[in-house]
Protein backbone atom coordinates (compact mmCIF):
# COMPACT_ATOMS: atom_id res chain seq x y z
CA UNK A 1 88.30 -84.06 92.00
CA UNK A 2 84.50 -83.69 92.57
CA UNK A 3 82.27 -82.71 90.11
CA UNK A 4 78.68 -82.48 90.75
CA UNK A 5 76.12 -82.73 87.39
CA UNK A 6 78.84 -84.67 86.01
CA UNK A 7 76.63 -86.45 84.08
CA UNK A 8 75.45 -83.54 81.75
CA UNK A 9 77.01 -83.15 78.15
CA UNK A 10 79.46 -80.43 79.52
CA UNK A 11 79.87 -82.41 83.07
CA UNK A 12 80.63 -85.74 81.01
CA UNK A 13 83.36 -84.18 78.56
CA UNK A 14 84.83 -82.34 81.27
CA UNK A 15 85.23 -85.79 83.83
CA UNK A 16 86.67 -87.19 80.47
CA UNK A 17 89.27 -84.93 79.84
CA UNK A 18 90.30 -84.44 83.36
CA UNK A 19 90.51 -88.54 83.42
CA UNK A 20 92.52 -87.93 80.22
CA UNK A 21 94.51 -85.28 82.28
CA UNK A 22 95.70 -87.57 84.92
CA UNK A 23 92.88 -86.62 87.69
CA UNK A 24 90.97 -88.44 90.17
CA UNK A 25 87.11 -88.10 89.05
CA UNK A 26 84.59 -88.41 91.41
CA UNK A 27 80.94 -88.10 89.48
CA UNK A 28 78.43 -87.09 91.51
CA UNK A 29 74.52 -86.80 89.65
CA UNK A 30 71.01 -88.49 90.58
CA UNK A 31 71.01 -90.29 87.47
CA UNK A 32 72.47 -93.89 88.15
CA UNK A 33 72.31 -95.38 85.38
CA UNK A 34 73.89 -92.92 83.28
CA UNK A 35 76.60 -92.39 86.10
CA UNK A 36 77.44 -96.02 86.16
CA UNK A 37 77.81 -96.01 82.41
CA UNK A 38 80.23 -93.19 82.72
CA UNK A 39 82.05 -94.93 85.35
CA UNK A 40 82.72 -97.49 83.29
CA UNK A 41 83.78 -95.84 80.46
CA UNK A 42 85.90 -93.66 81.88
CA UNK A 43 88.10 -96.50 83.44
CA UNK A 44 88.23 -98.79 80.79
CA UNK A 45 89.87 -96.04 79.16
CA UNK A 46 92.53 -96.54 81.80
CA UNK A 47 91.18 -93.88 84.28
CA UNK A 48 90.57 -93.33 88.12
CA UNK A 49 86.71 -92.25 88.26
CA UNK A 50 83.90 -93.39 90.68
CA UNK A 51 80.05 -92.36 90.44
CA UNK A 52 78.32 -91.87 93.44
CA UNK A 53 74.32 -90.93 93.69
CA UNK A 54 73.49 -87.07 94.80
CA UNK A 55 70.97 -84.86 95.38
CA UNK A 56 72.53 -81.43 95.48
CA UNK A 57 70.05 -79.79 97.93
CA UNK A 58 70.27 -82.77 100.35
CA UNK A 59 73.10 -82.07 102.91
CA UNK A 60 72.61 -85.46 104.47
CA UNK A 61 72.99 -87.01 101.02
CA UNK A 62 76.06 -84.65 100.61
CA UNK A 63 77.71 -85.53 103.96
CA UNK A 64 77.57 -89.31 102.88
CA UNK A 65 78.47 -88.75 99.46
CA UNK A 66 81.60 -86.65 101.21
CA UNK A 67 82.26 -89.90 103.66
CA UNK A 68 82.41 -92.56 100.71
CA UNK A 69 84.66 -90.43 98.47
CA UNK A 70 87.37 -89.94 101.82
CA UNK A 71 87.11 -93.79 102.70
CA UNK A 72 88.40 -94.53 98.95
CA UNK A 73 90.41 -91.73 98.19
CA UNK A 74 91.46 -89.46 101.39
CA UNK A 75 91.24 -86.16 100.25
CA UNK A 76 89.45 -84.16 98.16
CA UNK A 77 91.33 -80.98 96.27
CA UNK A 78 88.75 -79.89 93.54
CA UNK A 79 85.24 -79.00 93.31
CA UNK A 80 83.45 -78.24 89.95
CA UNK A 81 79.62 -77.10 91.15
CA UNK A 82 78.08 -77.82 87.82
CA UNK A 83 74.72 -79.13 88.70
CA UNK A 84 71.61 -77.09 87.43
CA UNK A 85 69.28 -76.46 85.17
CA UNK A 86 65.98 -74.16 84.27
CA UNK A 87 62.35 -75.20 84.06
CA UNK A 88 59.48 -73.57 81.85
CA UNK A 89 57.33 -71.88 84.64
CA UNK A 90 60.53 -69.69 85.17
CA UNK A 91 61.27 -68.13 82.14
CA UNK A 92 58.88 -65.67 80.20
CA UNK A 93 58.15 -65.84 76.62
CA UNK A 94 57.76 -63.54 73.74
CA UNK A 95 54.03 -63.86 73.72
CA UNK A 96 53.90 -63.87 77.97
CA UNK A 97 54.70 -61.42 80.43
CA UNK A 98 55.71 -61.00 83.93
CA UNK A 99 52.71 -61.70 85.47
CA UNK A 100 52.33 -65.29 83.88
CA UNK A 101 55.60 -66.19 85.37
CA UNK A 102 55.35 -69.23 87.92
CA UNK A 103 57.33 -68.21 91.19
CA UNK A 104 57.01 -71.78 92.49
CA UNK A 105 59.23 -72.64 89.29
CA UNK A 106 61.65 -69.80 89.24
CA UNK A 107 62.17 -70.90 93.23
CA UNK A 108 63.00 -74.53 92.27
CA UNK A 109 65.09 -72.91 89.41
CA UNK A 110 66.86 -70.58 92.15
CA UNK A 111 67.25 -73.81 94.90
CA UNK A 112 68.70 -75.92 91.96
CA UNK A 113 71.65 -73.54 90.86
CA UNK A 114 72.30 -71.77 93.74
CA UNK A 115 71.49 -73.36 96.88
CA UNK A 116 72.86 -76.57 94.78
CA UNK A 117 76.30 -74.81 94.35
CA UNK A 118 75.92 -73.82 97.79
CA UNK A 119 75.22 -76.71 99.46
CA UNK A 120 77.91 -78.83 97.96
CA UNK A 121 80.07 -75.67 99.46
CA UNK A 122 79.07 -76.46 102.36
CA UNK A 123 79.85 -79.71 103.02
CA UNK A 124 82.76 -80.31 100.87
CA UNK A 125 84.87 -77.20 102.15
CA UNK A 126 86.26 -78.75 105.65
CA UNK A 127 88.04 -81.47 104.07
CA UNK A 128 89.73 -78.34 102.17
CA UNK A 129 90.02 -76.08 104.79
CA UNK A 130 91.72 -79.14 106.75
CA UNK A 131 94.26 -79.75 103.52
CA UNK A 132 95.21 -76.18 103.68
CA UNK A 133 94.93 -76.39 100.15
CA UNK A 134 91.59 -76.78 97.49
CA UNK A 135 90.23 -75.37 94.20
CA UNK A 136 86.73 -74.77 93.63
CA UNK A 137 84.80 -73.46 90.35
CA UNK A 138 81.14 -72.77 90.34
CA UNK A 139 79.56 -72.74 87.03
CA UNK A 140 77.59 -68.84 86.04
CA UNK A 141 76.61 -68.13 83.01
CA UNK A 142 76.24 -65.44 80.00
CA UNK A 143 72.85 -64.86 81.71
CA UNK A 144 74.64 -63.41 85.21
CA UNK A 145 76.60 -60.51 83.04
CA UNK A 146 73.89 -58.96 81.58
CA UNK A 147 69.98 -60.13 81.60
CA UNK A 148 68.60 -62.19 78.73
CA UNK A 149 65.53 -62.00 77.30
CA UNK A 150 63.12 -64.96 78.69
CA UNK A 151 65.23 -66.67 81.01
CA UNK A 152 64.57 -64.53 83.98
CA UNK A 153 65.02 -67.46 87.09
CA UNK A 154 68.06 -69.12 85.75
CA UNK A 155 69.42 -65.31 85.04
CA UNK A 156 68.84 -63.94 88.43
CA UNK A 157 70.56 -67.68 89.92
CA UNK A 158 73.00 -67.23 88.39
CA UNK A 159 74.24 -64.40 88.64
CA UNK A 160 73.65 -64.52 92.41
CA UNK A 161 76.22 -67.96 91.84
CA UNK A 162 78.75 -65.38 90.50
CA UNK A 163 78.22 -63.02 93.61
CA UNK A 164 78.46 -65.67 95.62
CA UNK A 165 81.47 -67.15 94.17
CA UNK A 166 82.90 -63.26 94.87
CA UNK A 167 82.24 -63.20 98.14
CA UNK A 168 83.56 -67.11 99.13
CA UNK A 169 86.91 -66.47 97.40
CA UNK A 170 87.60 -63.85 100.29
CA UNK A 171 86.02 -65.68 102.68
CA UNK A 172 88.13 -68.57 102.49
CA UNK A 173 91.27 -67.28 102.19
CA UNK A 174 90.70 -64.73 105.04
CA UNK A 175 89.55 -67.79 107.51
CA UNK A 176 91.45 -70.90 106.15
CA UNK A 177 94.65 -69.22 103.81
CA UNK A 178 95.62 -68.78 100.52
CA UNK A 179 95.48 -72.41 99.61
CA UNK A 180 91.55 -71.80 98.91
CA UNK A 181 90.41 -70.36 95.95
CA UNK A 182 86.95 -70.24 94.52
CA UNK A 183 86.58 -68.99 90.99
CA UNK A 184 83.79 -69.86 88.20
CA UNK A 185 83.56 -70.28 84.78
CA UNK A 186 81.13 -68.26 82.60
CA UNK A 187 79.95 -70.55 79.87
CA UNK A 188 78.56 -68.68 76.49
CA UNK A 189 76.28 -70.81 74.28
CA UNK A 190 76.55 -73.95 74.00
CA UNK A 191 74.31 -76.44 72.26
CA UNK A 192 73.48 -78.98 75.62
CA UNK A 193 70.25 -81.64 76.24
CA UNK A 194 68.70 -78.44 78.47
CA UNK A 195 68.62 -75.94 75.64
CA UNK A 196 68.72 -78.28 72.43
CA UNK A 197 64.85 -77.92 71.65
CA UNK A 198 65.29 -73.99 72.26
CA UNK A 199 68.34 -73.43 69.77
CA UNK A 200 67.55 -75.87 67.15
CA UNK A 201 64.74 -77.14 64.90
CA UNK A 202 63.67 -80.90 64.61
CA UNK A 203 66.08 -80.74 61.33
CA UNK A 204 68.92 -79.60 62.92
CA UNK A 205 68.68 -75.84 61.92
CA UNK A 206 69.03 -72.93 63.65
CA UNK A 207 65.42 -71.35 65.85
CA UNK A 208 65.05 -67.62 65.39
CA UNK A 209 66.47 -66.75 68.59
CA UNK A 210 69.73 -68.85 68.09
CA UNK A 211 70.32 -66.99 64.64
CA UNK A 212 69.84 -63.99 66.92
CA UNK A 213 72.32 -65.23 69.67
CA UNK A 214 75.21 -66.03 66.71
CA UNK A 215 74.50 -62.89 64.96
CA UNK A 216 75.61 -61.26 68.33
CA UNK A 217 78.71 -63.57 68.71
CA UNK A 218 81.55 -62.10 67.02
CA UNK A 219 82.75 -65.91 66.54
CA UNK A 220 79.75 -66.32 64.64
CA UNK A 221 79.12 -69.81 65.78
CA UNK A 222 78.63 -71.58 69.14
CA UNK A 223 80.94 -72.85 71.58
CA UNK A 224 82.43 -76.62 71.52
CA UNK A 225 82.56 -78.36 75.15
CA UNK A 226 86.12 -78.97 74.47
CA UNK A 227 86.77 -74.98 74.38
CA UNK A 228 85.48 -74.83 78.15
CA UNK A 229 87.97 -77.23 79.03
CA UNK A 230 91.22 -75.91 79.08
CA UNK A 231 89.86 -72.45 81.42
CA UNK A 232 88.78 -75.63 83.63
CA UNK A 233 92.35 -76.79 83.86
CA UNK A 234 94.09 -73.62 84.38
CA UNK A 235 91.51 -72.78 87.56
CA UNK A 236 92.55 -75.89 89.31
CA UNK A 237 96.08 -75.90 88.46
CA UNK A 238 99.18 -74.39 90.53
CA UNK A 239 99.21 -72.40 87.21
CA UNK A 240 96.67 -69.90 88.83
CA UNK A 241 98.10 -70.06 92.34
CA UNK A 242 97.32 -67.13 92.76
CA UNK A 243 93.64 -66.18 91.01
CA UNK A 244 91.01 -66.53 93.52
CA UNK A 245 87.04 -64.54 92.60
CA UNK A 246 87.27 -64.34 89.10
CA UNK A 247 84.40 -65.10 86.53
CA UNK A 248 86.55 -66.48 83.29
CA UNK A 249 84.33 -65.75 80.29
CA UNK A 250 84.39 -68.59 77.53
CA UNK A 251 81.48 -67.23 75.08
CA UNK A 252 83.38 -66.07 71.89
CA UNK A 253 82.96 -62.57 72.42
CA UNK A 254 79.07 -62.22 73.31
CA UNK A 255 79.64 -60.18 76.39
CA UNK A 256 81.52 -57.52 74.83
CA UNK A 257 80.18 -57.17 71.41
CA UNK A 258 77.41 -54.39 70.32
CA UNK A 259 76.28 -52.40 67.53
């Protein structure tokens, strides 16, 4: 199993659970030392794992990323595209408008989640198409089901990651069989090192616009890693042999709440 961003606070618990689970982790990220930590940890806890350096828009980086993990393990039957992120410059504020957006950020924004789900797509589909047999899950968000207020790049990437995670599941099961699927998870809110600063205050508490994200939670709280982690499982499992282009929603109830 591949999992790209692994080193994140929602890649990390997910390459430990899967470890826990029995799986194969291969950790790709650009940060090395953090990687190599993980590494680490993960098999002196008694599990199979190996961190390799990435850069997710970087085929060539990709291709040889693709060549190490074959040489050690032979196959490769799951991808999790969970690398991304959002910058500033791409998101507008309550006291901005459209016009003070910076398109040069909301492009890197766009390049980093989609063309780095894509990408990875790319390069890591042959050895699946070749199996006959692979699972991948791209990670959307809350942000692709309805728009947001301020977070206008990472909204519109994602939710063209959820179109294109539509459109691959029939692809590859019209060209290479029903061994293929492609699915993604939809994340809710989750408290992560990208969107601490926004949600909470130096003392812990909640900002203004995380009281007004909860009060629109029916849950009333927000999510745990751990609750994204058994959707995870089912996708890659011969449990959902036969669910291929579906966005699973983890997000306590924020898509379809209102007033």
């Amino acid at each position: 199993m591949v999992i790209t961003g692994g080193c994140g606070i929602l890649g990390r618990g997910i390459s430990e659970y899967l470890v826990g689970e029995g799986a194969k982790v291969v950790i790709l990220d650009r940060n090395e030392e953090v990687g190599k930590a993980l590494e680490g940890e993960l098999i002196d806890k008694g599990g199979e794992a190996l961190f390799l350096v990435t850069d997710v828009l970087n085929k060539e980086v990709l291709e040889q990323n693709k060549k190490d993990i074959l040489a050690k393990y032979g196959r490769i039957d799951v991808l999790l595209n969970a690398a991304g992120g959002n910058m500033p410059g791409a998101t507008i504020g309550p006291d901005s408008t459209i016009l003070d957006l910076q398109v040069d950020d909301f492009k890197k924004v766009v390049d980093l989640n989609l063309f780095g789900t894509i990408y990875p797509t790319m390069v890591f589909v042959d050895v699946m198409a070749a199996q006959k047999q692979g699972c991948i899950v791209n990670f959307s968000s809350e942000s692709s089901l309805r728009p947001l207020t301020r977070v206008v790049g990472y909204g519109a990437a994602k939710a063209a990651i959820s179109n294109f995670t539509k459109y691959m599941a029939g692809e590859l099961a019209i060209k290479f069989g029903e061994g293929l699927r492609v699915n993604a998870i939809v994340p809710g809110f989750f408290l992560t090192d990208q969107n601490r600063s926004l949600l909470t205050n130096p003392d812990g508490s909640h900002t203004p616009r995380a009281k007004q994200i909860i009060a629109h939670t029916p849950f009333r709280r927000f999510g745990e890693p751990e609750e994204l982690y058994g959707t995870i499982h089912y996708l890659i499992s011969d449990a959902s042999t036969f669910v291929t282009g579906t966005l699973a929603v983890v997000d306590g109830g924020f898509d379809v709440f209102s007033i």
